[in-house]
Protein backbone atom coordinates (compact mmCIF):
# COMPACT_ATOMS: atom_id res chain seq x y z
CA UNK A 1 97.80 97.94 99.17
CA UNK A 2 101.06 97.85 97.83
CA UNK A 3 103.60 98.55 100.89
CA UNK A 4 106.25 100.42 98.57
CA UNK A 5 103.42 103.44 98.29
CA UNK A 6 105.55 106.06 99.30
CA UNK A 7 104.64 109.01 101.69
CA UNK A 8 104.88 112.68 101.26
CA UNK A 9 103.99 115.95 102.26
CA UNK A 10 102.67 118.63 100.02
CA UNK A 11 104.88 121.29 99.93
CA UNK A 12 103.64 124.32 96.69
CA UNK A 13 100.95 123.91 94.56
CA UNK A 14 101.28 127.02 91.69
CA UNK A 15 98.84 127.55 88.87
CA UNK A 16 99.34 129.52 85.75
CA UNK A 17 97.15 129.80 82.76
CA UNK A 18 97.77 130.38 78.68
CA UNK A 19 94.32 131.68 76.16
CA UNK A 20 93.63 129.33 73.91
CA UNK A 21 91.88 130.78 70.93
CA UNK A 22 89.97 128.30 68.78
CA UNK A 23 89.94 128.10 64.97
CA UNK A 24 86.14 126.99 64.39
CA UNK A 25 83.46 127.78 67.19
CA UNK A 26 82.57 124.61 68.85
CA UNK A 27 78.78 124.72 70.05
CA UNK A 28 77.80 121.98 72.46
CA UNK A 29 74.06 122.38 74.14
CA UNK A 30 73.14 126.27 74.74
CA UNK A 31 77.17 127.65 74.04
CA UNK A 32 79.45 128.44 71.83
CA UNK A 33 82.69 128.50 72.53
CA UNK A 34 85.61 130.17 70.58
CA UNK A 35 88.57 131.24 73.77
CA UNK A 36 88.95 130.27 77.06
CA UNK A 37 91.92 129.40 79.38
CA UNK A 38 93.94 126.30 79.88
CA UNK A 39 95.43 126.28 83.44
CA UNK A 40 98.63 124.49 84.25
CA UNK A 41 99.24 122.86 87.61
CA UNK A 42 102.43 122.84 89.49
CA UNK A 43 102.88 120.50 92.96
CA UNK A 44 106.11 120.14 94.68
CA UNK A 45 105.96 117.33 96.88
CA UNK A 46 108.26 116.50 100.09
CA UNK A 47 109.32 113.01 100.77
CA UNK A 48 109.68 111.78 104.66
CA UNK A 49 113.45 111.60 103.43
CA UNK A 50 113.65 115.18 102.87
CA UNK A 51 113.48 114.53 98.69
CA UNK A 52 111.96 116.65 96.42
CA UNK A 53 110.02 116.30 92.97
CA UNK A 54 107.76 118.24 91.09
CA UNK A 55 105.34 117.40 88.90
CA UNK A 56 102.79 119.37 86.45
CA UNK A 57 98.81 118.72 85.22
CA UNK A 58 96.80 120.71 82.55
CA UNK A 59 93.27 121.19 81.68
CA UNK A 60 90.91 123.08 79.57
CA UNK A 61 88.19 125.58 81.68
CA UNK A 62 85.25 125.04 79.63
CA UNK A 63 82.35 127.33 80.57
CA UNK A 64 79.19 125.97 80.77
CA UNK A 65 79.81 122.82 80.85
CA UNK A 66 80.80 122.04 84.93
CA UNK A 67 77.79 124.87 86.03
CA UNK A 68 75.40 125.84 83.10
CA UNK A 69 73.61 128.37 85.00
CA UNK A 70 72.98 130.71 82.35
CA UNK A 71 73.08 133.69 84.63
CA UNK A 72 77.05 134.00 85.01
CA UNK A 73 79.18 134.97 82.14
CA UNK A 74 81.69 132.55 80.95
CA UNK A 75 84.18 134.70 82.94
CA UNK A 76 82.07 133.47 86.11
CA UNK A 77 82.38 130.38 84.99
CA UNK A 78 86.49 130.15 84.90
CA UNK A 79 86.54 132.40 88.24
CA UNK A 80 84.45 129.26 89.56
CA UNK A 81 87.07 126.52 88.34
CA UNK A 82 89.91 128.94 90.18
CA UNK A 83 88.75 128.86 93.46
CA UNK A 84 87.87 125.28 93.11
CA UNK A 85 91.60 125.04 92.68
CA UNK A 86 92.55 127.25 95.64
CA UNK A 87 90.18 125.20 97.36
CA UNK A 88 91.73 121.92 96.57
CA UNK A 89 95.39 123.90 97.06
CA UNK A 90 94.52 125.09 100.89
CA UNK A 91 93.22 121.49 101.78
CA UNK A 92 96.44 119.74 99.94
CA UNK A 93 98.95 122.10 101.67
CA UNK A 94 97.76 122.55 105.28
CA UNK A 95 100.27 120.66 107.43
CA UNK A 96 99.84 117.02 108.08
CA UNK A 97 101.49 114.33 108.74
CA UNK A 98 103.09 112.76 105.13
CA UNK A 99 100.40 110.50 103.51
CA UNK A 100 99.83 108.28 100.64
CA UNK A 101 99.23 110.70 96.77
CA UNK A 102 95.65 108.48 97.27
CA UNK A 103 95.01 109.04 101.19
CA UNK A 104 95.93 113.05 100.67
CA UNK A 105 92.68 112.76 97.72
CA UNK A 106 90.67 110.78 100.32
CA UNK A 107 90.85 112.31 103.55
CA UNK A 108 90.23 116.01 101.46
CA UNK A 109 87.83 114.76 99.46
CA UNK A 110 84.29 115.39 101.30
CA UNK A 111 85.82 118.44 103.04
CA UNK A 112 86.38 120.32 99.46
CA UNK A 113 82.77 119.02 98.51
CA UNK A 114 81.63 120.76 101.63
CA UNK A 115 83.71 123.68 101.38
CA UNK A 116 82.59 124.36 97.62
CA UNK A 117 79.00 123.99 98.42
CA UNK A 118 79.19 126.75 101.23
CA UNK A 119 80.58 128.83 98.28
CA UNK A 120 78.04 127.78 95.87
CA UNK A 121 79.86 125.22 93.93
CA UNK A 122 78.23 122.32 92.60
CA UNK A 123 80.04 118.98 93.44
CA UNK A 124 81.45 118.84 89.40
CA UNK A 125 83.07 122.44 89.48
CA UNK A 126 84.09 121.66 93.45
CA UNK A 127 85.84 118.42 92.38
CA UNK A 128 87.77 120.40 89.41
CA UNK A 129 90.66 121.11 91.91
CA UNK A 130 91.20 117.78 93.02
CA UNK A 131 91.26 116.14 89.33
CA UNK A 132 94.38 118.89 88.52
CA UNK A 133 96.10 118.69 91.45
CA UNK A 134 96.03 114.58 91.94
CA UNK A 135 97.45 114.45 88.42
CA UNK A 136 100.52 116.48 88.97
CA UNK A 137 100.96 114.90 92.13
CA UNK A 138 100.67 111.86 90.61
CA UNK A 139 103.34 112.77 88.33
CA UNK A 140 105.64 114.43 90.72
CA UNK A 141 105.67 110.67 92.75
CA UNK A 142 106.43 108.73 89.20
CA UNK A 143 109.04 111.28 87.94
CA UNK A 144 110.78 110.39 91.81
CA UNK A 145 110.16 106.88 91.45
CA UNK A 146 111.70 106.59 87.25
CA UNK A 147 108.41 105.12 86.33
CA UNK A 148 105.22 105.82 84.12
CA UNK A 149 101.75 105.85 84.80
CA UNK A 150 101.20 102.05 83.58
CA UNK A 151 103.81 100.88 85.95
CA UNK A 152 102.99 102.98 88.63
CA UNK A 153 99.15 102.17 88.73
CA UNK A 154 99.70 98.28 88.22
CA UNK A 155 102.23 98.61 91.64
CA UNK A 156 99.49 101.14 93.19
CA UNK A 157 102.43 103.34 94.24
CA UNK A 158 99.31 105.79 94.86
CA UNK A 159 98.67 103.30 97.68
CA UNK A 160 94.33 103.52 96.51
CA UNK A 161 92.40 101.89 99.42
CA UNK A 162 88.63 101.88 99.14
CA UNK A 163 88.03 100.11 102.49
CA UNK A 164 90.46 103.11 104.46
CA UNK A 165 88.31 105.49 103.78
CA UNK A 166 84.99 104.39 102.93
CA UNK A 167 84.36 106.23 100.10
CA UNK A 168 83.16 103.33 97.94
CA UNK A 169 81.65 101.02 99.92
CA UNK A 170 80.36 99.22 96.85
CA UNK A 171 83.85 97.98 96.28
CA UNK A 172 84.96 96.78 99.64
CA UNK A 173 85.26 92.82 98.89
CA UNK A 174 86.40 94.03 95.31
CA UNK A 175 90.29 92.83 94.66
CA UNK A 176 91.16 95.92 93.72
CA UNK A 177 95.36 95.37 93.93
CA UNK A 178 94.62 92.16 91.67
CA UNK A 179 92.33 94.48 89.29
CA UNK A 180 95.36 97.37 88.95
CA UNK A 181 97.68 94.56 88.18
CA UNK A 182 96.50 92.91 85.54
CA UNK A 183 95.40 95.76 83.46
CA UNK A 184 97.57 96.27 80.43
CA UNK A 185 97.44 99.38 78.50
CA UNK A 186 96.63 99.84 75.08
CA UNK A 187 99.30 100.92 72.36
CA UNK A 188 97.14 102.80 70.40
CA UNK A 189 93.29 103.83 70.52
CA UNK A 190 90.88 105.29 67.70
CA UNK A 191 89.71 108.84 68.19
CA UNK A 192 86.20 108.98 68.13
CA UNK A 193 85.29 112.45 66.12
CA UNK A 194 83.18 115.12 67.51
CA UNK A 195 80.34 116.83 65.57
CA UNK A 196 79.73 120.15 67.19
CA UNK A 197 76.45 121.21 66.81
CA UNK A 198 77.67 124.76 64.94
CA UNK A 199 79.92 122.13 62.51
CA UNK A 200 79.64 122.12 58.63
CA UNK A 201 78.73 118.45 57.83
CA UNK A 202 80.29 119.55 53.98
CA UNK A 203 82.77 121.83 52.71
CA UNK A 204 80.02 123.49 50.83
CA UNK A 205 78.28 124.32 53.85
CA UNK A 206 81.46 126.22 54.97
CA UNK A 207 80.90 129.44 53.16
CA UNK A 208 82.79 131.71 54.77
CA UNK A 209 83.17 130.44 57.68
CA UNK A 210 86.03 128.19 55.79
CA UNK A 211 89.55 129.65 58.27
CA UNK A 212 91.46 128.68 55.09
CA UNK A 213 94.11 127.10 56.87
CA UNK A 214 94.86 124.45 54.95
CA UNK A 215 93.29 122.22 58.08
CA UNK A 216 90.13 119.90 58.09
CA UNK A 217 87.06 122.15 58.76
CA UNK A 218 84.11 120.28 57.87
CA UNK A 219 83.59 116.54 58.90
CA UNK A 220 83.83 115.55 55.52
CA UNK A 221 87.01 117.26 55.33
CA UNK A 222 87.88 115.50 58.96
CA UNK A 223 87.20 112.29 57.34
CA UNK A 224 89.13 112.51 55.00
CA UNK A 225 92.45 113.74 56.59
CA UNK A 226 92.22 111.48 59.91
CA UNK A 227 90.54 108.42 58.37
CA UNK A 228 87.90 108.59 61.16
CA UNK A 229 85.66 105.85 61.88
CA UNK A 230 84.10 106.90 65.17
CA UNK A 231 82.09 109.68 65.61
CA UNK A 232 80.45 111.33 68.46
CA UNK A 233 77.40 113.57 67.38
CA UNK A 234 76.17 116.74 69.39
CA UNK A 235 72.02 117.30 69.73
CA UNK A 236 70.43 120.24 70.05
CA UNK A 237 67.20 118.92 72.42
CA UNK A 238 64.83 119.88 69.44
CA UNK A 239 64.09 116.77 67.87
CA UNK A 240 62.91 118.17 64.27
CA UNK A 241 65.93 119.96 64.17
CA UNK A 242 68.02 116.74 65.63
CA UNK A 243 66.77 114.51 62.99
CA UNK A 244 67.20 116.64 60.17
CA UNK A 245 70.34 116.99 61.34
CA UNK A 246 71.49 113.69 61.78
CA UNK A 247 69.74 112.46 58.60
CA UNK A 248 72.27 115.24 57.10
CA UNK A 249 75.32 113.57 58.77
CA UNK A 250 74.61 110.04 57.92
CA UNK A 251 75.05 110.68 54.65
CA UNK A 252 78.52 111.59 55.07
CA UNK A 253 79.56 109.22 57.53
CA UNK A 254 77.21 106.10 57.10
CA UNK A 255 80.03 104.59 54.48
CA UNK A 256 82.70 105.20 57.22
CA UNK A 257 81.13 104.41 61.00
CA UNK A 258 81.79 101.78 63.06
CA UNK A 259 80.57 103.38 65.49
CA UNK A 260 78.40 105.57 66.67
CA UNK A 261 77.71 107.90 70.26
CA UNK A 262 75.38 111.01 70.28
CA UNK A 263 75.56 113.15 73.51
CA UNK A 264 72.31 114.94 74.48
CA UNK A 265 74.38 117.45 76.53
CA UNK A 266 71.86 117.30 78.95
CA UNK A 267 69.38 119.29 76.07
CA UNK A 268 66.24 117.41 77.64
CA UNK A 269 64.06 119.02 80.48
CA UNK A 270 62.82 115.21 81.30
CA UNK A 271 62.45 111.30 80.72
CA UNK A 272 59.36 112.05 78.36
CA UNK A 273 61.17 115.08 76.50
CA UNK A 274 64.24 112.48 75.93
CA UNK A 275 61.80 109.56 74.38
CA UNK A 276 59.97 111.31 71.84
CA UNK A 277 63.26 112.13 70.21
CA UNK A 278 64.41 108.73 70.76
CA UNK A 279 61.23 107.42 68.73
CA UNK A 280 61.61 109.66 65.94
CA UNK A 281 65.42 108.88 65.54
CA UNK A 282 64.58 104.87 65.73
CA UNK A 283 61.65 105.43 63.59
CA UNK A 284 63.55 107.62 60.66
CA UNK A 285 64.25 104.89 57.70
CA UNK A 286 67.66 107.25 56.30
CA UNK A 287 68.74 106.85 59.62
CA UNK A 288 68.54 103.27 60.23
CA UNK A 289 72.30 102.16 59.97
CA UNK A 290 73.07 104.96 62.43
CA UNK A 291 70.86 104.01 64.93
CA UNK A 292 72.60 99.60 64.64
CA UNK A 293 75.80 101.46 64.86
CA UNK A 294 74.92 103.79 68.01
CA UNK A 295 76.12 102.24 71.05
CA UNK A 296 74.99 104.52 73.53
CA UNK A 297 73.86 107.88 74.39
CA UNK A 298 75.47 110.53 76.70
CA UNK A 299 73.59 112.72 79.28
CA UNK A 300 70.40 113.64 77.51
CA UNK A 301 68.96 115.10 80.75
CA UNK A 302 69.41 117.73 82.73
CA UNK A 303 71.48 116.70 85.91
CA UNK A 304 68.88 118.75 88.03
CA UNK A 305 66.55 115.53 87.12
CA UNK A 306 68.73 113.02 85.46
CA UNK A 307 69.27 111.11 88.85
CA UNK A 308 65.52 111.42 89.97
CA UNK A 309 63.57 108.90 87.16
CA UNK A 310 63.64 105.87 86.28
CA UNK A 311 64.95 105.37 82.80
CA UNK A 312 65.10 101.70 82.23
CA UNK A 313 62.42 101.69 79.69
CA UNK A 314 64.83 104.41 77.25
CA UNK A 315 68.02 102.45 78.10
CA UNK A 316 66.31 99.34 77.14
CA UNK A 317 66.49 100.53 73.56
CA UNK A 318 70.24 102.05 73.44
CA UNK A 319 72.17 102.03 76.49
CA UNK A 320 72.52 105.38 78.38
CA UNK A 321 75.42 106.83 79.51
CA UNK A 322 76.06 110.07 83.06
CA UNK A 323 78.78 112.83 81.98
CA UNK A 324 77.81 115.78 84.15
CA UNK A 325 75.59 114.06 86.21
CA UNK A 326 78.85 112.61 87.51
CA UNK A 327 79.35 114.87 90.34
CA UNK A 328 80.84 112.36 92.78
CA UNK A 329 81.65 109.28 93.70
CA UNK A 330 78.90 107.69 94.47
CA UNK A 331 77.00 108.94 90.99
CA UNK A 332 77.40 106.29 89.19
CA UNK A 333 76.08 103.78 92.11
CA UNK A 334 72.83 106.14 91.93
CA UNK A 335 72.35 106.16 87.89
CA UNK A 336 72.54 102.16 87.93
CA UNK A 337 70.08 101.75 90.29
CA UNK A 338 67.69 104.16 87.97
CA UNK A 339 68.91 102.24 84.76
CA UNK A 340 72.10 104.16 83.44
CA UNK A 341 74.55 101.33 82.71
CA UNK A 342 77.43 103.64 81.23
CA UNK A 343 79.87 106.61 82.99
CA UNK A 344 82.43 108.88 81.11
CA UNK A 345 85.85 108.82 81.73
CA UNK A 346 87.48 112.67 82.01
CA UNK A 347 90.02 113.95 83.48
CA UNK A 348 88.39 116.75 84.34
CA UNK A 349 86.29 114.82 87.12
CA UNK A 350 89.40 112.65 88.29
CA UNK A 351 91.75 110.27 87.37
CA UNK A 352 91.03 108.63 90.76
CA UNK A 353 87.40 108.44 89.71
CA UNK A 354 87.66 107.02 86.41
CA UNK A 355 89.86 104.09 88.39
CA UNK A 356 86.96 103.47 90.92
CA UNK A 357 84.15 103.41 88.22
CA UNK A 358 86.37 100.94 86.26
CA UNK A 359 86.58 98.68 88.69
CA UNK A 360 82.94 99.01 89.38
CA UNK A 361 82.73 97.89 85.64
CA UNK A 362 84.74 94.45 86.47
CA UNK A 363 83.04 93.79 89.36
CA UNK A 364 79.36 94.14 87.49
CA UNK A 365 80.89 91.72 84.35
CA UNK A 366 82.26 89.56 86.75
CA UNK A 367 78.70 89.35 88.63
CA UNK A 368 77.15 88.70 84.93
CA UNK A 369 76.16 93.06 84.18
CA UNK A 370 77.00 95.18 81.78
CA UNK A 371 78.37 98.26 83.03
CA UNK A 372 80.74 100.32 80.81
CA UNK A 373 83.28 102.91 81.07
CA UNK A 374 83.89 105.77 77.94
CA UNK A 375 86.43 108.13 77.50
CA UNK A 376 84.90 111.61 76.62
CA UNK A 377 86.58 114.64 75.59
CA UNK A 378 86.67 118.35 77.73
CA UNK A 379 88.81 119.95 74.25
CA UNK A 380 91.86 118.57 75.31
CA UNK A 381 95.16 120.53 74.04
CA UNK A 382 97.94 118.90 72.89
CA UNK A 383 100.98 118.67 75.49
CA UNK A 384 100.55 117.70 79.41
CA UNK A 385 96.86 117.60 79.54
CA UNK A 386 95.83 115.49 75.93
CA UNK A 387 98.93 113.04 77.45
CA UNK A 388 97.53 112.04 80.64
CA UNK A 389 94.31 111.78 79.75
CA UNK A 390 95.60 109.46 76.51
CA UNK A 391 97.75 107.88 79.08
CA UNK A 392 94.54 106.66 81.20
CA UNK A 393 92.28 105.89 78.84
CA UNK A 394 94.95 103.70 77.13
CA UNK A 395 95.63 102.31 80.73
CA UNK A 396 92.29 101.37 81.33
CA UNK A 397 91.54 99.48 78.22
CA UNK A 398 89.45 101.51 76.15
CA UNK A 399 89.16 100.91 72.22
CA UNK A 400 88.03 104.36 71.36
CA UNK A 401 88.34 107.78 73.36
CA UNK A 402 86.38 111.20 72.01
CA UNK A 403 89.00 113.73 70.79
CA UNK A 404 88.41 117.26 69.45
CA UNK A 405 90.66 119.42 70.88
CA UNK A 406 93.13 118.65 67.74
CA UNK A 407 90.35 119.90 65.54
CA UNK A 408 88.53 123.01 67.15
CA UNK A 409 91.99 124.78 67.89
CA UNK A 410 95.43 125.13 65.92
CA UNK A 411 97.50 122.43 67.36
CA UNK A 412 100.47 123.75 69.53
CA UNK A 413 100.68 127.31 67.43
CA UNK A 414 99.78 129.54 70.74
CA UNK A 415 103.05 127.55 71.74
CA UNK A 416 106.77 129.05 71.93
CA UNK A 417 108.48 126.75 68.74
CA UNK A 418 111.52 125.50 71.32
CA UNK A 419 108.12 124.03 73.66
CA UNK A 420 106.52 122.48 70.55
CA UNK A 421 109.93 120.70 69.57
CA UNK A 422 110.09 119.65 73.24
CA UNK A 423 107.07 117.62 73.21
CA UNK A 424 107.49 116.70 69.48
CA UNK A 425 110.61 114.94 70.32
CA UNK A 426 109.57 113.08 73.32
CA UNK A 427 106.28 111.85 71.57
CA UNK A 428 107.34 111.25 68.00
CA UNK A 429 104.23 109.06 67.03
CA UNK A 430 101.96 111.25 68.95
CA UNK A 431 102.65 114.46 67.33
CA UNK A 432 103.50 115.55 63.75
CA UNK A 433 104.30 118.95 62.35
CA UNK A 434 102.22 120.43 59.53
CA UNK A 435 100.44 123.98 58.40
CA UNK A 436 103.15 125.96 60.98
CA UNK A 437 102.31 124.21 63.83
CA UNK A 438 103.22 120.21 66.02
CA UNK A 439 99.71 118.88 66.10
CA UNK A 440 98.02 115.56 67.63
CA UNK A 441 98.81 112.90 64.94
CA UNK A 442 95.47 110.86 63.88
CA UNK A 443 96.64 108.03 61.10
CA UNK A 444 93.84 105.79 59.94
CA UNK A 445 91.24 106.87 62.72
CA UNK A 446 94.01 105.78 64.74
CA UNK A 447 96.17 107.49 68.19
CA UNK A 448 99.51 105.98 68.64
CA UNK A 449 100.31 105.65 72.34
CA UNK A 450 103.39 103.64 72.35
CA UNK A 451 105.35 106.90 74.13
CA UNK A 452 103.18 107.73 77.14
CA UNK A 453 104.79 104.81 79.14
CA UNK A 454 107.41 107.31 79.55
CA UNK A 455 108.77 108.59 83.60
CA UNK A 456 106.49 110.36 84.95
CA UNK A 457 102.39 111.12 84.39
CA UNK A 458 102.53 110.83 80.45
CA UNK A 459 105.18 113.90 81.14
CA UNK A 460 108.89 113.08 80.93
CA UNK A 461 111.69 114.61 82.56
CA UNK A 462 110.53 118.25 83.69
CA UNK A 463 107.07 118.43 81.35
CA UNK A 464 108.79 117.69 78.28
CA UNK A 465 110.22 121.47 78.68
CA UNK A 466 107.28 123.20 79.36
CA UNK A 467 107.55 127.12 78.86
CA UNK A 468 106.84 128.26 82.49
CA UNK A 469 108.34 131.51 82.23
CA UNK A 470 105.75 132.09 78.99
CA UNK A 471 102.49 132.26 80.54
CA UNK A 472 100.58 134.20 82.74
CA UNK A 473 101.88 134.92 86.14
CA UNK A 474 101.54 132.39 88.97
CA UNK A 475 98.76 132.81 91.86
């Protein structure tokens, strides 16, 4: 552990939140979303010197995708995510003596687990809190120090210690100092395109459903204007209706793809349910090419069995890959062991996860396995929250990352025009401004990242001049 980790106390955590109203419905297993709220995170932290920094986090509250209990309303679903967050905020902020940004995740971590399951929070929507608030602490600690997240993680100025506090015992004769600094961060990564499953695969199939806003709204049209040559492809858990489907988009895409992910969205009741799909998809001539280019499979079970069968025989034939099923830290230990060999990367789950799992992936190569890390996508929004996440991904390697945030809403429009400059001008190759509106800027299939080695978490100076005062109020 690097000795220069500095130690602080936790002084205000504040969260506000902006509606974010989506151009084109994105439907991903049983939901549809078209609004929901973004939430911004604000930690002040105190240094044993007396020093002061703040630094900010933002993230999308998807419903239905952390608890898909289709019995609360999508309003249930953000009021869930909240007091995750107040959880995480009362844990953070109760006097202690000044620790480590990784030891004040660490020694919280089980207790907000604990405390979110006595309020009937699964362990995903429980560790929602912690992902938002490590990241702006994170930041805070880099804006004080004058240095990004690539220098900052190669120096472990987090001071992360699995052996301290036991929380991956997997890793404990792991170098993980040597693994941190020796990882150098990409420059630019390609976006890998979602297909919702409520998408038009044509312009024709538009009708009027076409926003006529001069923007991309089929994934022919998305092809075209981005250059995509990645693609991530939504499935509905009916396999007639998957195949048809997919037949459908191959046709479009087949002449473009290099690669290839489909995401069951945890559509499959069991192992059984999952394989007779996967037969008729390897079996379907028009979608041969696909299938060479598909490189793995997300979460096509539901998490209430995904963890509790074997499915070695499935992943023998395209690897499989645990989103939600990726509830803690230890979930990835128990989908190996039952034949997953891949884990998503989101920030929604935690930075400090995705940095754990990676270096489970080293360890496994170096040992002669094949585990593998993927970015995945929770609709980021351009600004603090697409940044960080770009920011780690690029950090930890990856050659592709799913992005669809850019395409399901309107850019930065919801944005005051003096914010949108702000972050336009810090991140010139990152952003571009087109129909009204500074908008994630995708050349070739391609994500420049060459700006996110900037101070701070991917944030600049004071969040690149984030518009406090025009949201919602604090609580």
């Amino acid at each position: 552990m690097a000795p220069a980790a500095p130690r602080f106390h936790v002084d205000d955590i504040r969260f506000t939140e902006r509606e974010v109203r989506l151009r084109l419905p994105f439907r991903f297993g049983a939901v549809t979303v078209t609004a929901c709220p973004q939430v911004y995170v604000r930690a002040r932290i105190r240094f044993e010197d007396g020093r002061t920094s703040e630094g900010c986090a933002a993230e999308m509250m998807i419903p239905k995708w952390f608890d898909k209990n289709p019995a609360l309303s999508n309003e249930q679903n953000f009021e869930q995510l909240r007091q995750a967050l107040r959880n995480a905020r009362e844990a953070y902020t109760t006097p202690a003596a000044a620790q480590r940004a990784w030891d004040h995740f660490a020694e919280h971590y089980e207790d907000v687990l604990a405390m979110g399951l006595r309020q009937g929070l699964g362990p995903l929507v429980a560790s929602y809190g912690p992902a938002l608030i490590d990241r702006a602490v994170l930041d805070a600690v880099c804006l004080h120090r004058g240095c990004g997240f690539g220098d900052a993680t190669a120096h472990n100025i987090a001071g992360i210690d699995l052996a301290r506090h036991d929380l991956a015992p997997d890793l404990h004769v792991f170098d993980l100092d040597g693994f941190l600094a020796q990882q150098r961060g990409r420059t630019s990564i390609a976006a890998r395109h979602t297909v919702g499953l409520a998408d038009a695969i044509r312009d024709a199939d538009l009708g009027n459903a076409d926003p006529h806003d001069g923007l991309p709204a089929s994934l022919e049209a998305a092809i075209a204007r981005y250059g995509h040559r990645h693609f991530k492809l939504k499935l509905s858990g009916d396999t007639r209706t998957d195949i048809d489907r997919l037949t459908r988009i191959a046709e479009v895409i087949d002449a473009h793809a290099v690669l290839v992910t489909l995401d069951g969205n945890e559509q499959y009741a069991d192992v059984a349910a999952f394989s007779q799909f996967l037969d008729a998809f390897l079996a379907t001539p028009r979608l041969k090419m696909m299938a060479t280019k598909t490189v793995f499979i997300e979460q096509p079970i539901q998490r209430a069995h995904a963890l509790d069968r074997d499915v070695r025989a499935a992943a023998a034939r395209i690897p499989l890959l645990v989103d939600e099923s990726d509830a803690t830290l230890e979930s990835f230990m128990q989908a190996r062991a039952l034949g997953y060999t891949g884990v998503s990367s989101k920030s929604c789950k935690g930075f400090y996860k995705s940095i754990v799992n990676a270096a489970r992936c080293a360890q496994a190569r170096a040992q002669g396995g094949s585990l593998f890390l993927s970015g995945e996508d929770l609709t980021m929004q351009a600004g603090v929250g697409l940044q960080q996440d770009l920011a780690l991904v690029g950090w930890l390697g990856l050659d592709h990352v799913e992005r669809n945030g850019h395409h399901y809403v309107d850019g930065m429009a919801a944005l005051p025009v003096d914010e949108q400059r702000a972050f336009a001008a810090l991140h010139p190759a990152l952003y571009a401004e087109s129909a009204g509106a500074v908008r994630l800027r995708i050349v070739n299939g391609q994500i420049d990242l060459s700006s996110l080695g900037t101070t701070g978490f991917a944030t600049g100076e004071r969040g690149a001049g984030i518009r406090w005062d025009a949201m919602g109020a604090a609580y």
